[in-house]
Protein backbone atom coordinates (compact mmCIF):
# COMPACT_ATOMS: atom_id res chain seq x y z
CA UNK A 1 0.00 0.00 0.00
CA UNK A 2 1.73 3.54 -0.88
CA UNK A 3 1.93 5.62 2.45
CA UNK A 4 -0.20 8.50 2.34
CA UNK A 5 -0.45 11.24 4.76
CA UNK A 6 -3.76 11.83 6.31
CA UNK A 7 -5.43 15.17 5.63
CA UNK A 8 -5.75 16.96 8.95
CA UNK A 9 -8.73 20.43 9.39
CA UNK A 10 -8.05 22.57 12.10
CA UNK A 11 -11.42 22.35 13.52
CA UNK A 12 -11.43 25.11 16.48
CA UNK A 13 -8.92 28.10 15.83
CA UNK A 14 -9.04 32.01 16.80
CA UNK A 15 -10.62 33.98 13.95
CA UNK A 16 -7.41 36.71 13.50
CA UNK A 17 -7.84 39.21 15.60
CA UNK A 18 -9.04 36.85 18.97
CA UNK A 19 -12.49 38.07 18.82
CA UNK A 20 -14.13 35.02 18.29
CA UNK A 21 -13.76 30.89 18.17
CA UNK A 22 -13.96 29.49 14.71
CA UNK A 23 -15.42 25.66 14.49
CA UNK A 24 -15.70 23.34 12.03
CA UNK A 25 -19.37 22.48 12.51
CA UNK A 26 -19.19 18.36 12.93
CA UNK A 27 -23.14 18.11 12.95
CA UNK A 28 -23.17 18.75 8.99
CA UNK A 29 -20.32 16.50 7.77
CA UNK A 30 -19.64 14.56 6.16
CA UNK A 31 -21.91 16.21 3.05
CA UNK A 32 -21.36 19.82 3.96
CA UNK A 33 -18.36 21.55 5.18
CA UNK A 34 -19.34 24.53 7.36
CA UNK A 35 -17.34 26.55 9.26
CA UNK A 36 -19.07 29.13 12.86
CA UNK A 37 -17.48 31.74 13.97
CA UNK A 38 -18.79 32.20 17.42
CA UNK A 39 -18.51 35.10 19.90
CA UNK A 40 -21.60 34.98 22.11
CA UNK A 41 -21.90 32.54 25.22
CA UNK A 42 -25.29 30.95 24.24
CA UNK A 43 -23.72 30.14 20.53
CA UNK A 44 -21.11 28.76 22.86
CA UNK A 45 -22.67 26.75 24.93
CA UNK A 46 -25.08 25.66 21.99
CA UNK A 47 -22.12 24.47 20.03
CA UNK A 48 -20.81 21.67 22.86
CA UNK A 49 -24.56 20.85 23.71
CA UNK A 50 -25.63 20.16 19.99
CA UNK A 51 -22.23 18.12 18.92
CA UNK A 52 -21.05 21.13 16.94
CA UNK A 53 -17.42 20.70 17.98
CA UNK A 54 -17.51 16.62 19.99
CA UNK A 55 -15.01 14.43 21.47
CA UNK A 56 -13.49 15.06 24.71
CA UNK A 57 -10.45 16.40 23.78
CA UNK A 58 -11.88 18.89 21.45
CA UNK A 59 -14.23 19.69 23.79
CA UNK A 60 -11.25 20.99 26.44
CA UNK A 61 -10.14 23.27 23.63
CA UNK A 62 -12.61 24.60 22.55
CA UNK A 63 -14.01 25.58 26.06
CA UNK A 64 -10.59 26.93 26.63
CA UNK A 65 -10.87 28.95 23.22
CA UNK A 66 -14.54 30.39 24.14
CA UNK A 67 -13.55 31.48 27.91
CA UNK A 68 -10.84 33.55 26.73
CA UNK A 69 -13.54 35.15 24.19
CA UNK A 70 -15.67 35.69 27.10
CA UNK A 71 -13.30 37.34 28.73
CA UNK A 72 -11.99 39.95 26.56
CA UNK A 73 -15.80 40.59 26.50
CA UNK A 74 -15.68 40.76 30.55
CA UNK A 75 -12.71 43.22 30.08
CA UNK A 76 -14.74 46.30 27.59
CA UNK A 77 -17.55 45.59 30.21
CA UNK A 78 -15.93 45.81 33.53
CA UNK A 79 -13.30 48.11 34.82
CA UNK A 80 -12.25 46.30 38.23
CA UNK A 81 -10.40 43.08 38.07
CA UNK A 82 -13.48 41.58 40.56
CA UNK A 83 -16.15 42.09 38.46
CA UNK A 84 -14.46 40.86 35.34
CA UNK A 85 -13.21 38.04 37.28
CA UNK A 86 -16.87 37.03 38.49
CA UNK A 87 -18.08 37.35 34.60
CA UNK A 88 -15.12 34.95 33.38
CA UNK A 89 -15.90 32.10 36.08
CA UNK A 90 -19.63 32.82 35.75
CA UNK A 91 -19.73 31.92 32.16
CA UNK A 92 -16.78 29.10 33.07
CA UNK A 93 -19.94 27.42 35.29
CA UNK A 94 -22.00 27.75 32.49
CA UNK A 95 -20.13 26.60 29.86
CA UNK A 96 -18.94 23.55 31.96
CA UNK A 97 -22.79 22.47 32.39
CA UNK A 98 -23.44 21.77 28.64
CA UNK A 99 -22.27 18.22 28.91
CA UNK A 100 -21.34 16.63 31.89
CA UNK A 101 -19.75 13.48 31.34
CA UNK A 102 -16.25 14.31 29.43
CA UNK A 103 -14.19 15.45 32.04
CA UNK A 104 -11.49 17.53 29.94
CA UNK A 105 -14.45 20.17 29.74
CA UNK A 106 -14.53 20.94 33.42
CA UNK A 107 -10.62 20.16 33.55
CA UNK A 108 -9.37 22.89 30.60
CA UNK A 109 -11.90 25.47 32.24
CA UNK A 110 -10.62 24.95 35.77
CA UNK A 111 -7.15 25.59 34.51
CA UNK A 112 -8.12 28.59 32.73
CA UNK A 113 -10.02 29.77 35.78
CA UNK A 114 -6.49 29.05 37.84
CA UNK A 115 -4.66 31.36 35.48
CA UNK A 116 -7.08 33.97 35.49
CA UNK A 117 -7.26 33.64 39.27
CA UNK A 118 -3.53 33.96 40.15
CA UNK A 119 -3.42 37.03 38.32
CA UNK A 120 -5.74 38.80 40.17
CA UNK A 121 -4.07 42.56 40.96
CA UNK A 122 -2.55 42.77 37.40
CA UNK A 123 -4.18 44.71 34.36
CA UNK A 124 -6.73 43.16 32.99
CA UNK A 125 -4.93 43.28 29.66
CA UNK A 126 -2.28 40.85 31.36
CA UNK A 127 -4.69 38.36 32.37
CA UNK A 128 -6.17 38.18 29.04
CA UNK A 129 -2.70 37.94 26.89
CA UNK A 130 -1.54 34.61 29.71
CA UNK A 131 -5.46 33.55 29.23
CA UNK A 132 -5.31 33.15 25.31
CA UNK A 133 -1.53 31.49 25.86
CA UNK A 134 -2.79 28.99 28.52
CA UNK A 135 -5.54 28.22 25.53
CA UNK A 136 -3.49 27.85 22.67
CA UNK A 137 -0.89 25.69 25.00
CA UNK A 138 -3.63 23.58 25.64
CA UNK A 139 -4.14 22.85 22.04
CA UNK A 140 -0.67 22.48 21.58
CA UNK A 141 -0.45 19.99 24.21
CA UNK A 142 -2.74 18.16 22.91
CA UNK A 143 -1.22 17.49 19.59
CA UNK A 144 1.60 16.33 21.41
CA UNK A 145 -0.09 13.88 23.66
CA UNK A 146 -2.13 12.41 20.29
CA UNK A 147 0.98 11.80 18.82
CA UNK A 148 2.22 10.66 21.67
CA UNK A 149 -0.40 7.75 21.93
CA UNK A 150 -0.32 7.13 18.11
CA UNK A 151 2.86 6.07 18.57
CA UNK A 152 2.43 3.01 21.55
CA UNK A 153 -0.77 2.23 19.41
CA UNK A 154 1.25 1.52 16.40
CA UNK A 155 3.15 -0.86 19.11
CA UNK A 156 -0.03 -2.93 18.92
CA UNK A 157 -1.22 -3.46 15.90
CA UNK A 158 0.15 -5.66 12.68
CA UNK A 159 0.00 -5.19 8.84
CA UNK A 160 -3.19 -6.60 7.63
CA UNK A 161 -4.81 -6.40 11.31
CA UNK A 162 -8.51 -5.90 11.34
CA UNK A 163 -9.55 -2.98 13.54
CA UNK A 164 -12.87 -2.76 15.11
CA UNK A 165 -13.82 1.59 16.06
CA UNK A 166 -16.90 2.50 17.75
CA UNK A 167 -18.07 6.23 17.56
CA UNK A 168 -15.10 8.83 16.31
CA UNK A 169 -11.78 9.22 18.07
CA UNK A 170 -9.84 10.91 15.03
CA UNK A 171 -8.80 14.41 14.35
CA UNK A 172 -11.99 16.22 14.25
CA UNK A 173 -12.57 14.75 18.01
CA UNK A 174 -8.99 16.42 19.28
CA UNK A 175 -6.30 18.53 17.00
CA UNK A 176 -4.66 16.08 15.35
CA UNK A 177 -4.20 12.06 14.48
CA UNK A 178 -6.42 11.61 17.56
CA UNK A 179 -6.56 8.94 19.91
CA UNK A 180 -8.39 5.40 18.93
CA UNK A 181 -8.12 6.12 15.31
CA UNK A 182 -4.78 7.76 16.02
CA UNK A 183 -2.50 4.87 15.96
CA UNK A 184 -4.34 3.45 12.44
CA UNK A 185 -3.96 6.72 10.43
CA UNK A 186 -0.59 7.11 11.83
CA UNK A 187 -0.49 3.34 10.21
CA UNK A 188 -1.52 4.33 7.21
CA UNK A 189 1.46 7.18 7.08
CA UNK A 190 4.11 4.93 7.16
CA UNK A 191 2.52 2.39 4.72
CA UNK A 192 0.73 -0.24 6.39
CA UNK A 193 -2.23 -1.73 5.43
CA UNK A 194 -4.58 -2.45 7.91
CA UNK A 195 -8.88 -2.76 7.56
CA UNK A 196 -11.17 -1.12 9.57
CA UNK A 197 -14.68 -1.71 10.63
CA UNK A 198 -16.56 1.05 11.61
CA UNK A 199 -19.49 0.54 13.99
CA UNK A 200 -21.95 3.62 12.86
CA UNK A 201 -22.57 4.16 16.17
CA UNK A 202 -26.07 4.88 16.26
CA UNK A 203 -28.34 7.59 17.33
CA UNK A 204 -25.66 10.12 16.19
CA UNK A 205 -23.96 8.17 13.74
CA UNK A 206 -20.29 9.41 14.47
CA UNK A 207 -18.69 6.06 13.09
CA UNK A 208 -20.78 6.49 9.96
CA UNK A 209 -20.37 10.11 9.04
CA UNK A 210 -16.81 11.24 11.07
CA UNK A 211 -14.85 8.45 11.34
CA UNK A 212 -15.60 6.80 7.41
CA UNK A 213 -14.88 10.22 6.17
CA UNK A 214 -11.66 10.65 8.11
CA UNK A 215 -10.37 7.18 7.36
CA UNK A 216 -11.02 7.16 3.80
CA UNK A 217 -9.79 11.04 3.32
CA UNK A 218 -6.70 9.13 4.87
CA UNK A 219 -6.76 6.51 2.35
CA UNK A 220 -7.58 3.71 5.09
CA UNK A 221 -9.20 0.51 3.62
CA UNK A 222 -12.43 0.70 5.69
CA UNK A 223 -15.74 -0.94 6.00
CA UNK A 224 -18.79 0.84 7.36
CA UNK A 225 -21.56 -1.81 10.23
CA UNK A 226 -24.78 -1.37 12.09
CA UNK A 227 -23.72 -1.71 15.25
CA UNK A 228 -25.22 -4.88 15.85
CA UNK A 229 -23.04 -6.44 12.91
CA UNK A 230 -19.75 -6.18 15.56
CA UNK A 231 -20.82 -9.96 16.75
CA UNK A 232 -20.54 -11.61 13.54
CA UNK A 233 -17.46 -9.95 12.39
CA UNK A 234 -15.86 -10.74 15.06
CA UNK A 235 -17.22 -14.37 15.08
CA UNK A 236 -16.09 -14.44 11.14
CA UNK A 237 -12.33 -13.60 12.11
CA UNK A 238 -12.08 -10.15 10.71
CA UNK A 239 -11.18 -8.15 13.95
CA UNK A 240 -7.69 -8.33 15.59
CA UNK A 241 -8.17 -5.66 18.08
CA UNK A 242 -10.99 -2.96 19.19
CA UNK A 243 -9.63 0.60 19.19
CA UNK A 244 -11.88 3.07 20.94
CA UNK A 245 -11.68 6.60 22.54
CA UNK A 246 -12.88 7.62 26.08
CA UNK A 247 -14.81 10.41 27.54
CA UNK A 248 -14.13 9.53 31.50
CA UNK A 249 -11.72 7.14 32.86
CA UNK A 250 -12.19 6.36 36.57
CA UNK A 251 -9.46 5.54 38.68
CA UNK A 252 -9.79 1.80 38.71
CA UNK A 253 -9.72 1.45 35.31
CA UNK A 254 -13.31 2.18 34.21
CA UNK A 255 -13.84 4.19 30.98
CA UNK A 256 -17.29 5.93 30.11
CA UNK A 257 -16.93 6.39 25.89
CA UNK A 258 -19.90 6.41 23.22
CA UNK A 259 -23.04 3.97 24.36
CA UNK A 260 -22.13 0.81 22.59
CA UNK A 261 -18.31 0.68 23.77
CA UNK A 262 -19.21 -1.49 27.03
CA UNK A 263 -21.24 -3.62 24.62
CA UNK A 264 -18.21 -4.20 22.07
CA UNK A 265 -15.82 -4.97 24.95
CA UNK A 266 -18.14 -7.80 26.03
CA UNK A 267 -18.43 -9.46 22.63
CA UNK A 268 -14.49 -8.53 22.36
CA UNK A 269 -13.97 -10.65 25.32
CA UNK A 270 -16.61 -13.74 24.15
CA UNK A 271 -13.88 -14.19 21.21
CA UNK A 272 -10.80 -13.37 23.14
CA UNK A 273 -9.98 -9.96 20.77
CA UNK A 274 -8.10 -7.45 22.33
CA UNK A 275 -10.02 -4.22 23.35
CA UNK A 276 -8.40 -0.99 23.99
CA UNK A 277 -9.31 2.29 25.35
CA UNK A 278 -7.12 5.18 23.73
CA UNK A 279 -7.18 8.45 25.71
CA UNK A 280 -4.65 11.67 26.40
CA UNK A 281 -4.03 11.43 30.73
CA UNK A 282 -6.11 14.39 31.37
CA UNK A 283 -9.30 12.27 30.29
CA UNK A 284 -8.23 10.18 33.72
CA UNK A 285 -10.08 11.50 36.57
CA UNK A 286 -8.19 10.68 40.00
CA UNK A 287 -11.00 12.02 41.56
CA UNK A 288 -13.23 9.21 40.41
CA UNK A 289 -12.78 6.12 42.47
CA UNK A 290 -15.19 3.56 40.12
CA UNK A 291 -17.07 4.13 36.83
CA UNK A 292 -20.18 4.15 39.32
CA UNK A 293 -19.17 7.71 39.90
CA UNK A 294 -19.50 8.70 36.36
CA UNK A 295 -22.23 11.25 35.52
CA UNK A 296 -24.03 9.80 31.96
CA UNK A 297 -25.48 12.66 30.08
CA UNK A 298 -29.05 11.88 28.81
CA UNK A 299 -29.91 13.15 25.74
CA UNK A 300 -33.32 14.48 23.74
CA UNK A 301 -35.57 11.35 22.62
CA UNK A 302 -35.65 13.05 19.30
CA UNK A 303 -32.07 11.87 18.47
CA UNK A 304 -33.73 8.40 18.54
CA UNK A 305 -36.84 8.50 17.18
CA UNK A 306 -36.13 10.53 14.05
CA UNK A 307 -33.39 12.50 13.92
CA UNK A 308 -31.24 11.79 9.76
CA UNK A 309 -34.61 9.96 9.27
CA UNK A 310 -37.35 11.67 6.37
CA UNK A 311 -39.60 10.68 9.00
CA UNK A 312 -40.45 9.73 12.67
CA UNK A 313 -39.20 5.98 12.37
CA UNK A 314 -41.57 5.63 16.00
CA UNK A 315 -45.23 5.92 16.97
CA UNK A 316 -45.44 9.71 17.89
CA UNK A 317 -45.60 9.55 21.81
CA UNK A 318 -43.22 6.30 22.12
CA UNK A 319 -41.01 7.13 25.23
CA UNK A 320 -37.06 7.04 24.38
CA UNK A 321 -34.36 6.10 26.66
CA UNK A 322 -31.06 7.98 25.43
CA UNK A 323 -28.03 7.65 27.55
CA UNK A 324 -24.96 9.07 25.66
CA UNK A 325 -22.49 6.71 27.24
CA UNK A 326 -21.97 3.75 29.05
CA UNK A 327 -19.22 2.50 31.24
CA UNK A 328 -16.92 -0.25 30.45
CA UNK A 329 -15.73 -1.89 33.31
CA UNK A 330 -11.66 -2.43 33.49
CA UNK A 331 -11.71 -5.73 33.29
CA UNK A 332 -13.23 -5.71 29.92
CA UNK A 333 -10.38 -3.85 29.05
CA UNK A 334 -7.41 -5.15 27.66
CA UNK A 335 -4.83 -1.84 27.96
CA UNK A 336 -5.49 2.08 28.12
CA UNK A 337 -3.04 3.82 26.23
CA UNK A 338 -2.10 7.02 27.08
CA UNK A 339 0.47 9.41 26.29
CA UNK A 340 2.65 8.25 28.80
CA UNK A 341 2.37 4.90 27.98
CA UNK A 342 0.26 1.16 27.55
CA UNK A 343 -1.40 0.15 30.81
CA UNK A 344 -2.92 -3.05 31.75
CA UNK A 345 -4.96 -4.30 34.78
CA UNK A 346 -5.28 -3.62 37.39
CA UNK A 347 -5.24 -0.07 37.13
CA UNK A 348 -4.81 2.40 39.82
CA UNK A 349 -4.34 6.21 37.98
């Protein structure tokens, strides 16, 4: 296979004079290619609560991106540092609300807040310029830490290995090569050949219309499934390992990701394939003792019932359950891979 080099879209920037957070808007791909530029906090919060800009990672950025905008809003508004101070971690609480399960949201605000809270005595002007460098490190951090894990993925996969994704874990859900799809189009740089199945990953469809396009932008040999198809390939041989992202992971080991992922890692472990959670450290929450502690968003029933559907595909008035995630307990899992390296049970982060 001739190495190709996947095409990366830098999917929340600055517009050019800091005013504003520019987003690729994720909700429309793979048939249009729209880009927001967003200024006002209910845009803001609107574009994490709707899926505008998804996956954990990207999530942390953006959040980072949009409190800084916030701020230099706080700043024309406010002339002592107090006030301004109470508007930046007012809107930080706000913000952080929009989805509660990824924990690199609340994490990337908090360390903005900490920045814009040691500061307090300085010109505002100060705060603002270490504010929108604390964001932009963020981002840069996390380029590094994708890489990072790309690299001990490649560790564990083969030429010709069959890959198993659920939901997206590529570029578009951090900066760049991602996490569980980060090792495979890192593959596909250097010239292996592997084949991916691609759960669609149902009621949003993330596998279907993020990850496909991603991997075959990238030249990946890949295969779109219903979700319920991930028994039988397995069953038929095709899948050497399960590659997935993570929203949450507790300390013991637990990961909440995409609802589906706990149901992959039990038919993973019926056929004995390896399953592994892919995730930069800061998605580990210390604080978290078991994936019992894990907050799982619930989402509209509409998602269900006829969202990318003509029409309603229920009776009008059928009641919807629609949990966003699920936790997969650690001994499901066979290794979390993390910037700083592959672990295996038992875990204790």
């Amino acid at each position: 296979m001739t190495a190709m080099n996947a095409e990366y879209i830098e999917n929340v920037r600055f517009s050019s004079d800091g005013t504003s957070v520019i987003i690729l808007d994720q909700t429309l791909l793979p048939h249009k290619t729209v880009f927001l530029e967003l200024s006002e906090a209910d845009e803001l919060f609107e574009a994490i609560s709707v899926l505008r800009v998804r996956g954990a990672p990207a999530i942390g950025i953006f959040a980072a991106f949009a409190l800084y905008v916030i701020a230099r809003k706080a700043a024309d508004e406010h002339d002592d540092y107090d006030s301004f101070l109470a508007k930046v971690l007012g809107f930080s609480s706000y913000l952080c609300s929009a989805r509660p399960t990824a924990v690199n949201l609340s994490r990337q605000l908090g360390r903005m807040e900490t920045m814009a809270r040691s500061l307090a005595g300085s010109p505002v002007s100060v705060t603002l310029e270490a504010m929108k460098s604390e964001a932009l490190a963020i981002q840069r951090e996390d380029v590094d830490m994708c890489r990072a894990i790309s690299e001990y993925g490649l560790t564990l996969i083969r030429d010709g290995d069959g890959i198993l994704t659920h939901c997206n874990a590529g570029p578009l859900a951090t900066s760049k090569y991602g996490t569980g799809l980060g090792a495979i189009l890192l593959a596909a740089e250097r010239g292996m050949h592997l084949k991916v199945y691609c759960d669609e990953t149902r009621p949003l469809l993330q596998g279907a219309r993020l990850t496909v396009y991603e991997l075959m932008k990238a030249g990946v040999d890949c295969t779109l499934i219903c979700d319920n198809m991930a028994s039988i390939v397995m069953h038929e041989g095709k899948i050497d390992a399960v590659f997935t992202g993570c929203d949450r992971v507790a300390r013991n080991g637990d990961a909440a990701n995409k609802i589906g992922t706990s149901g992959a890692a039990i038919i993973a472990k019926h056929y004995g394939v390896p399953f592994y959670i892919f995730c930069p450290s800061t998605t580990i929450d210390r604080a978290c003792e078991t994936g019992a502690e894990i907050v799982i968003e619930q989402r509209p029933p509409h998602e269900i019932a006829s969202m990318f559907f003509e029409k309603p595909i229920a009776p009008e008035g059928a009641k919807c359950y629609n949990p966003a995630f699920d936790v997969t307990k650690a001994d499901l899992i066979t290794a979390i891979i993390t910037e700083k390296g592959i672990f295996r049970a038992p875990y204790n982060f």
